[in-house]
N, C-alpha and C. Protein backbone atom coordinates (compact mmCIF):
# COMPACT_ATOMS: atom_id res chain seq x y z
N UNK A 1 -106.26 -68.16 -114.02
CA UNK A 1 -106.01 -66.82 -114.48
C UNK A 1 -105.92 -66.84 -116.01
N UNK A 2 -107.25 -66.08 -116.81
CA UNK A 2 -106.93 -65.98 -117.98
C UNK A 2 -105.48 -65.32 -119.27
N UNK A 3 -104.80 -66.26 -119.84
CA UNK A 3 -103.83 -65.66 -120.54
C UNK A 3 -104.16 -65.56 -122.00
N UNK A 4 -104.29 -63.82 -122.63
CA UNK A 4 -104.92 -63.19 -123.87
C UNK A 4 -103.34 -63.55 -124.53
N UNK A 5 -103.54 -64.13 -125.93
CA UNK A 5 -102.53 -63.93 -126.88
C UNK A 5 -102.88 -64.46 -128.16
N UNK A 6 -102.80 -63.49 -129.35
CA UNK A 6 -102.69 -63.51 -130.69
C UNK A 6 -101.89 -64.24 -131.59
N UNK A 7 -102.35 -65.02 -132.63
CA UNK A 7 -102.27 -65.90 -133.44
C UNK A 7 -102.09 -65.40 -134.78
N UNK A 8 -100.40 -64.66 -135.30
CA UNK A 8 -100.50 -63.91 -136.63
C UNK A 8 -100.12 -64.90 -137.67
N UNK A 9 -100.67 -64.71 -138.61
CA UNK A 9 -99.87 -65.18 -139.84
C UNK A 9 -99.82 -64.52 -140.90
N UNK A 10 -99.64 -63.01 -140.82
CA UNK A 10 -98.98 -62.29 -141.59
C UNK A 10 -98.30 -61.11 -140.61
N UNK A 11 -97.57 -60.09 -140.69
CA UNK A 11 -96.65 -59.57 -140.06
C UNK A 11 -97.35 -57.50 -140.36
N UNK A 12 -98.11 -57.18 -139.80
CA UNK A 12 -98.63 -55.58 -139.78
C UNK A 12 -97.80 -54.41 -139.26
N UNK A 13 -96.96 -53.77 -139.85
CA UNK A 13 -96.46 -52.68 -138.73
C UNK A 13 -96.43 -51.19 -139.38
N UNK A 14 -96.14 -50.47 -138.15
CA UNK A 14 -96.03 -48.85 -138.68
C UNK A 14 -94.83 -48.86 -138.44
N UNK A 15 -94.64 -47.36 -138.70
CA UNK A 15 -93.21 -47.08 -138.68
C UNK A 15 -92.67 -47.16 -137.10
N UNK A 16 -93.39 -46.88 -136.10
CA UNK A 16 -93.48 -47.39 -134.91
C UNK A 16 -93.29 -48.81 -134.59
N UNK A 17 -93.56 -49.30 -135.00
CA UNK A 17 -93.08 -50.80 -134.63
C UNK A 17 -92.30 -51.19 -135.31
N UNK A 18 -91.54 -50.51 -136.34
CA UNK A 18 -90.34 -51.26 -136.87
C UNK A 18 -90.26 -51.45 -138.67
N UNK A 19 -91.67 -50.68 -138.58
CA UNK A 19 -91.68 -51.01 -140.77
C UNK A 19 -90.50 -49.69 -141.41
N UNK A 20 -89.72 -50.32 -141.86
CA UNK A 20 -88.38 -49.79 -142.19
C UNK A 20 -88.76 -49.12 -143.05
N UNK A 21 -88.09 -48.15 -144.00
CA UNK A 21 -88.05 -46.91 -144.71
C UNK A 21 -88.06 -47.71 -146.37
N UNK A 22 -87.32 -48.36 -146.33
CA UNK A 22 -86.79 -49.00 -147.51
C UNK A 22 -86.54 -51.00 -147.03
N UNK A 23 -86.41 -51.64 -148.30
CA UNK A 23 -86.44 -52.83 -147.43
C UNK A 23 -85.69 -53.72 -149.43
N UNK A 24 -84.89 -54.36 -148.96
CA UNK A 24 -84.03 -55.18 -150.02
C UNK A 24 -83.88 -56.61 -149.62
N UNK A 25 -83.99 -57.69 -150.25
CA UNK A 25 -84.09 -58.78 -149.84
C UNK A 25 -82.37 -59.25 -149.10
N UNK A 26 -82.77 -59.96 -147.78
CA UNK A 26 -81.85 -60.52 -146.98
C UNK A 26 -82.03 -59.53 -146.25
N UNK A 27 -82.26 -58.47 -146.23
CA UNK A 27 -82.22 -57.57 -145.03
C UNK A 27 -82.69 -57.77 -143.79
N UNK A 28 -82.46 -57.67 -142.73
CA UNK A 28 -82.96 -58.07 -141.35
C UNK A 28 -83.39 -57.38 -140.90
N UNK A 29 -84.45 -57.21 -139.98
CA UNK A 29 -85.24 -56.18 -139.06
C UNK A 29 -85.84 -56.15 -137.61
N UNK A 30 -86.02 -55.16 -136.84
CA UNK A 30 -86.49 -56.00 -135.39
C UNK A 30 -88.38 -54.93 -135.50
N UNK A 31 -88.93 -55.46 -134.72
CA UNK A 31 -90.03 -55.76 -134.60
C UNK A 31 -90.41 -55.51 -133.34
N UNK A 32 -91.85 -54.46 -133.17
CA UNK A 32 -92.07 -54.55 -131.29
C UNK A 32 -93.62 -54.16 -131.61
N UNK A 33 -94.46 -55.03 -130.97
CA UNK A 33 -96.27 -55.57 -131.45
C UNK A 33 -96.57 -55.32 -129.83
N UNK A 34 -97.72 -54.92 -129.77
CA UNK A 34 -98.41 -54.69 -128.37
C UNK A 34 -98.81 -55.81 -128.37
N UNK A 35 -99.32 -56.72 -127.11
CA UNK A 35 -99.87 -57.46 -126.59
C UNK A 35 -98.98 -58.91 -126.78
N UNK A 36 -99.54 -59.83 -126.74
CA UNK A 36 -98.64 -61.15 -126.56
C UNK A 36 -99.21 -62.21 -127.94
N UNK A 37 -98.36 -62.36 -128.16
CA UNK A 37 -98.29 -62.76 -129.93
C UNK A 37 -97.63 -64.33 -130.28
N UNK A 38 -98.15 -64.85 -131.48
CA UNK A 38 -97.38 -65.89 -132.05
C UNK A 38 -97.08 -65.54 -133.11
N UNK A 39 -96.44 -65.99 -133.52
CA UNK A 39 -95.61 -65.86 -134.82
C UNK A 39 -95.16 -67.27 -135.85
N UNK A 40 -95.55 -67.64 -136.70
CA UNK A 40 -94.72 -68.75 -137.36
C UNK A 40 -92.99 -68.57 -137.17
N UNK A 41 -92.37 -69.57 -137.33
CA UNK A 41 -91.05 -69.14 -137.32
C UNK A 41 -90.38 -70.08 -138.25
N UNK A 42 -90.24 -69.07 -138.70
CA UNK A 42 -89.20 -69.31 -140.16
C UNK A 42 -89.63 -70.28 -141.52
N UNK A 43 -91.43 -69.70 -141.33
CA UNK A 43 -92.16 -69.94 -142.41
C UNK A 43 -92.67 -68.53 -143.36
N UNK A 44 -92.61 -68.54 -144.77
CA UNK A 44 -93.03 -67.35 -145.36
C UNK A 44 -94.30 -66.93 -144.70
N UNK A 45 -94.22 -65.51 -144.94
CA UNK A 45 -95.43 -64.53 -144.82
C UNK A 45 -95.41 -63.50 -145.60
N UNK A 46 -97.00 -62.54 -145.43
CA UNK A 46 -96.71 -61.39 -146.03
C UNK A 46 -96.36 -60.24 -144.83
N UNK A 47 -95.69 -59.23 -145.77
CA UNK A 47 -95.26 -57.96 -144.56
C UNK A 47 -96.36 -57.04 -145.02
N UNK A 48 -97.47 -56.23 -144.31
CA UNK A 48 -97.94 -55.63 -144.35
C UNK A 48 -97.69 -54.15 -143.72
N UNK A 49 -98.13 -53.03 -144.52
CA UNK A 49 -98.00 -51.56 -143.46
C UNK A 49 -99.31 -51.51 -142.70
N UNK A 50 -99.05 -50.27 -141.55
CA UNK A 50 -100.07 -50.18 -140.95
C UNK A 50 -101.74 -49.79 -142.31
N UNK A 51 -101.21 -49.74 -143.28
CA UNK A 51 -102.53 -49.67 -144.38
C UNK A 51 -102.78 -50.90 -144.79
N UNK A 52 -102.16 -51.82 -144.57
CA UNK A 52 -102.69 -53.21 -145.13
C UNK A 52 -102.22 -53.01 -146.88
N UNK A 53 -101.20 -52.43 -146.93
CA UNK A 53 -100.18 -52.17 -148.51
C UNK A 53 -99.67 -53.39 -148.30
N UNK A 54 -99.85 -54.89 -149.11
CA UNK A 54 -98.49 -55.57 -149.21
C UNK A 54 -97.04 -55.33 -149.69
N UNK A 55 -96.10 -55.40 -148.82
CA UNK A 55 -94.92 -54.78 -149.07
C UNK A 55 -93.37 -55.95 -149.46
N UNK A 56 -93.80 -57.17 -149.33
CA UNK A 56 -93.01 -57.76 -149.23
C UNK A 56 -93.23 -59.88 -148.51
N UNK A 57 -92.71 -60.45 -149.22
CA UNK A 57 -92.41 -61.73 -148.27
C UNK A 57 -91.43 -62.15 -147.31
N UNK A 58 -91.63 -62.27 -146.11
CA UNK A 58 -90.84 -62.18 -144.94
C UNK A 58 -91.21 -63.51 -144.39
N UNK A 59 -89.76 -63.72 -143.72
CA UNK A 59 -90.24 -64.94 -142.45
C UNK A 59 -89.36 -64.01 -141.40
N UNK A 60 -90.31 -64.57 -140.24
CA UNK A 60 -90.20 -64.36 -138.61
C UNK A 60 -89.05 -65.19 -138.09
N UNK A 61 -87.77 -64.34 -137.89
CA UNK A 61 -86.97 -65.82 -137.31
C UNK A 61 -86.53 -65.71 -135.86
N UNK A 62 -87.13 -64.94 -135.30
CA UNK A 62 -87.53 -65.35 -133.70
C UNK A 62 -88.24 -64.08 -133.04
N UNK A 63 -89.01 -64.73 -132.05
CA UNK A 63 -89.71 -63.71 -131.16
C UNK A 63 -89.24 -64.08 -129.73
N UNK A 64 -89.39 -62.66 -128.76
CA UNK A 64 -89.99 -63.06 -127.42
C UNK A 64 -91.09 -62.50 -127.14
N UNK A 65 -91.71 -62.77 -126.16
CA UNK A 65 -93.01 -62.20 -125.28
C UNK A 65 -92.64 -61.65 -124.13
N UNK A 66 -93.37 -60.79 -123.64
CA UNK A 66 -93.64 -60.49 -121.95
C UNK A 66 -93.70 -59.46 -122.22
N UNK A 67 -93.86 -58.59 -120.62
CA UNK A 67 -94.37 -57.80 -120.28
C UNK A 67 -95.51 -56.53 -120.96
N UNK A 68 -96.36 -57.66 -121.91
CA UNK A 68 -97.68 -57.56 -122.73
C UNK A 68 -97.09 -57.03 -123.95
N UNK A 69 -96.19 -57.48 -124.44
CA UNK A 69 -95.93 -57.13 -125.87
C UNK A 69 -94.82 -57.93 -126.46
N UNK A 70 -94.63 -57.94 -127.89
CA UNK A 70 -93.80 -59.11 -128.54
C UNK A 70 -92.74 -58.58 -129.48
N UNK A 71 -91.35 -58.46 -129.25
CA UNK A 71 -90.60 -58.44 -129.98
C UNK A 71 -90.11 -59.65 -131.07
N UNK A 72 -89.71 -58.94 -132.43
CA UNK A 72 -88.70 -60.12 -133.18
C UNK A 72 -88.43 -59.27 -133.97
N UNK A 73 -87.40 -60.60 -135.03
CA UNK A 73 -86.76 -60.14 -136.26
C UNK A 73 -87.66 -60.72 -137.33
N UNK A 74 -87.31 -60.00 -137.98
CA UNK A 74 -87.55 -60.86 -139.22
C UNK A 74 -86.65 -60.30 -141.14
N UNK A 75 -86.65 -61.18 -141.91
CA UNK A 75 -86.10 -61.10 -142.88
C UNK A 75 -86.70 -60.97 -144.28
N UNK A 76 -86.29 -60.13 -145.22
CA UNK A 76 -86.79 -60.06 -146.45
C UNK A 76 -86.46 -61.34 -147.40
N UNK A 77 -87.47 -61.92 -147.43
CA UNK A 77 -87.48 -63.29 -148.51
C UNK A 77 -87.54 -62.64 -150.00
N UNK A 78 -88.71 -61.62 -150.16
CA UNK A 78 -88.35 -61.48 -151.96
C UNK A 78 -89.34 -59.88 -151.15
N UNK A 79 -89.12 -58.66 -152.36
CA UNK A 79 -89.96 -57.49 -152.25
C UNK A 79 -90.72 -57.39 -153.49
N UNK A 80 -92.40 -56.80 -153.25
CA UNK A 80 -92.89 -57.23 -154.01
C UNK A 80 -92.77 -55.83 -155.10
N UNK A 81 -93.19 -56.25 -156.23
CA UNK A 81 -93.36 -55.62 -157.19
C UNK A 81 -94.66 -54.47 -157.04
N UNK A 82 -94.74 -53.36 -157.50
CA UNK A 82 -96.06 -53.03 -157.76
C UNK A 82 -97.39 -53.58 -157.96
N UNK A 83 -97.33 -54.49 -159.19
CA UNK A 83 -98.24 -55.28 -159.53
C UNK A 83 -98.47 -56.45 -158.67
N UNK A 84 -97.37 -56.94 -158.00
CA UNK A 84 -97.89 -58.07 -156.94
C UNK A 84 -98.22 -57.57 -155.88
N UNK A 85 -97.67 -56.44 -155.53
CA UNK A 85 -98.23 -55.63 -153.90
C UNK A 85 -99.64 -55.30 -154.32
N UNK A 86 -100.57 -55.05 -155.29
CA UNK A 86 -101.47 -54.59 -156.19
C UNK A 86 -102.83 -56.08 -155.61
N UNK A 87 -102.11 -57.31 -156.30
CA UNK A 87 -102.27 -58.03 -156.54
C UNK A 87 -102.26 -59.10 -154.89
N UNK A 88 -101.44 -59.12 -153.66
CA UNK A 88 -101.73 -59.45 -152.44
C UNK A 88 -102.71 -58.55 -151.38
N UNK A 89 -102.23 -57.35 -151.99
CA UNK A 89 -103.25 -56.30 -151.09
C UNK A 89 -104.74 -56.17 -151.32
N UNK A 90 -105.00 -56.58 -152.63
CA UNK A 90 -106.40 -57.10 -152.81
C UNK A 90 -107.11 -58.29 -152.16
N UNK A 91 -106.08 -58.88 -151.99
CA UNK A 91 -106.94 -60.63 -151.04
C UNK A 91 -106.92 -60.29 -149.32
N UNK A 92 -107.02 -59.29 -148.88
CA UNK A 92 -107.24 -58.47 -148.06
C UNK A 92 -108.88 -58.00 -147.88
N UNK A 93 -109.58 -58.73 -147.31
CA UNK A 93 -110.87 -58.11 -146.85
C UNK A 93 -111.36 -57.71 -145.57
N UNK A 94 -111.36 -56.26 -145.72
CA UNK A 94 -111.85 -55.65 -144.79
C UNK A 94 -112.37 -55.76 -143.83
N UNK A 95 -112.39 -55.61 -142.30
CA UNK A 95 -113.93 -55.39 -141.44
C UNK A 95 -112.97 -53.99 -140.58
N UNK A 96 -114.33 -53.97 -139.72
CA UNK A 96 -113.80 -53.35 -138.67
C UNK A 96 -113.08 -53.31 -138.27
N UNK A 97 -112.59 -54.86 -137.25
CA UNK A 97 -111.31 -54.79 -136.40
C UNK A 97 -109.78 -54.77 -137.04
N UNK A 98 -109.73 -54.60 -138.40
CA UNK A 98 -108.44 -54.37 -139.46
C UNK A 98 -107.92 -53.13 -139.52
N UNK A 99 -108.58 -51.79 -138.52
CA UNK A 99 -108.54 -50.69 -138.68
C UNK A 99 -107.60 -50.04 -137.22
N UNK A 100 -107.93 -50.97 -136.59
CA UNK A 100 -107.59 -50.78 -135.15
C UNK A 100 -105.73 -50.93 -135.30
N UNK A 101 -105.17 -50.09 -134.74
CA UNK A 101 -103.43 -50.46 -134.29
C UNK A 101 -103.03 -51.18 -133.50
N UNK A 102 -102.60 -51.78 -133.44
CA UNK A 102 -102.32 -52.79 -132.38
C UNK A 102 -100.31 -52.96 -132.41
């Protein structure tokens, strides 16, 4: 029986899944992703919005899986500046499937 699951190494959400209003470093957050997911844990990443805006460096410090979707937390390591959100959101290249919500 085939088992589908995703391999992130950066962190995408809307306000629906948990991308907070405001965000200050140390702050903690929970997290809820359709389908069944990996996550690094408790290695840096970037936090992305559902626009692919870099918003911040975060690590994942735990997930679960099931019933086809993936909860966690995760934490503000540093928030980026204008010029560095400017500056990560550019190394961002496009296709198709970057458009899709998930």
């Amino acid at each position: 029986m085939p088992y589908n699951v995703k391999i992130n190494s950066c962190l995408r959400l809307s306000k629906e899944q948990g991308l907070p209003d405001s965000i200050e470093v140390g702050q903690e957050f929970n997290f809820t992703k359709n389908s069944h997911r990996i996550y690094p844990i408790d290695i840096p990443m970037n936090l992305f919005s559902d626009t692919w805006k870099a918003l911040a460096r975060i690590a994942v410090l735990r997930t679960t899986v099931g019933d086809n979707k993936t909860t966690g937390t995760f934490k503000i390591l540093m928030v980026y500046t204008p010029e560095q959100s400017a500056a990560v959101s550019s190394t961002i290249i496009p296709y198709k499937g970057f458009n899709k919500k998930e």
